[in-house]
Structures are given as C-alpha cells and as structure tokens.
Protein backbone atom coordinates (compact mmCIF):
# COMPACT_ATOMS: atom_id res chain seq x y z
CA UNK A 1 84.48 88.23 -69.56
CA UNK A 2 88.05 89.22 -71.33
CA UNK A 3 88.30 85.85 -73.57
CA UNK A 4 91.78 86.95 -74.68
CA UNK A 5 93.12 87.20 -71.18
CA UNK A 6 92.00 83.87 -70.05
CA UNK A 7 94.29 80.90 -68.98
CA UNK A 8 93.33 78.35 -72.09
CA UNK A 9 93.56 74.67 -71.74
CA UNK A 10 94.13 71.92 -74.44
CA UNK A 11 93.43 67.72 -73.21
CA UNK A 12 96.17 66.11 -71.81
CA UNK A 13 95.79 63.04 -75.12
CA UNK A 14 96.01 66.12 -77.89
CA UNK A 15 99.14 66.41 -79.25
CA UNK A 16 100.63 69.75 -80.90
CA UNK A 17 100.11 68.77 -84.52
CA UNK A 18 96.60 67.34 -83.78
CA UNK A 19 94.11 68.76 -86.09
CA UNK A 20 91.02 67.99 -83.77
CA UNK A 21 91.63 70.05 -80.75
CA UNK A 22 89.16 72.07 -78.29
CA UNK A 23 90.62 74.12 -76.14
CA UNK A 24 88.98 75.31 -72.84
CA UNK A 25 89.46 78.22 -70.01
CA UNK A 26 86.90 78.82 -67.04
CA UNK A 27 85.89 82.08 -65.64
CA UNK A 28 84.00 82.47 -62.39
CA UNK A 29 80.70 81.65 -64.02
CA UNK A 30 81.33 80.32 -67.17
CA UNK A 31 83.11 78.08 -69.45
CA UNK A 32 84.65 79.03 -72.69
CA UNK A 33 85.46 76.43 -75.54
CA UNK A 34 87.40 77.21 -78.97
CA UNK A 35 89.41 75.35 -81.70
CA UNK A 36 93.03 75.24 -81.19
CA UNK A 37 93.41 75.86 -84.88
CA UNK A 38 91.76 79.24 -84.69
CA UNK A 39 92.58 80.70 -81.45
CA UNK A 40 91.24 84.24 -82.77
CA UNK A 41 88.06 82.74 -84.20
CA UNK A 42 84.73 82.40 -82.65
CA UNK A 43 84.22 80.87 -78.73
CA UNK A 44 81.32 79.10 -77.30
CA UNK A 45 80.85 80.37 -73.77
CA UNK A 46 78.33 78.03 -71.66
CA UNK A 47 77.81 78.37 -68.02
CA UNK A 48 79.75 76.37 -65.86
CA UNK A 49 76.12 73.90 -65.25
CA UNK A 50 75.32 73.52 -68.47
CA UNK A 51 79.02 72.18 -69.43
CA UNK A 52 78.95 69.96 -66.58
CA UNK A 53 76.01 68.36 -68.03
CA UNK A 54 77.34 68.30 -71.30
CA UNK A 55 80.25 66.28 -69.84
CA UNK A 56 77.90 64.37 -68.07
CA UNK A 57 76.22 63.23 -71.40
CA UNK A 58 79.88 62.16 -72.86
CA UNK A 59 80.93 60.05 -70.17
CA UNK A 60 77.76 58.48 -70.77
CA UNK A 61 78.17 57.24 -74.36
C-alpha cells in the first residue's frame, strides 16, 4: 500500500495546535496510524481486525 497517497484522518476533538494527535487512513485491508507531528515519520499499519479490536479494548476502559 502507497502510504503517501492515502486519504489521512485526524479526530474530530483534536484541534490544529494539539500536540497529541494520531492520524489515521484505511486501505482495503488495512489500517494505517501516524503522528500528526511527523507526517513523514514512521506508520503503524494493522489490519483492519486487529484495529477493530484495539478499539474494542478502548471503549472498554
């Protein structure tokens, strides 16, 4: 997957001068996460179950 050509997302709450900020864009498969503060740094790419779950587990707490 192209990361650079993906559609990224930041939360609705963040605001622009946030310094806490994940950003996310979804492929077919997959879901890609990154820090808004370092767009070109490094990406976690999860499949699209596994970060399901992981929301899962945070509405949970």
């Amino acid at each position: 997957m192209e990361l650079s050509r993906l559609d990224w997302r930041r939360a609705s709450k963040s605001h622009e001068d946030g310094d806490q900020c994940v950003e996310i864009a979804s492929g077919s498969d997959e879901v890609s996460l990154r820090d808004s503060k370092d767009p070109d740094g490094p990406k976690l790419v999860v499949s699209r179950s596994d970060f399901r779950y992981f929301v899962s587990v945070l509405k949970a707490t």
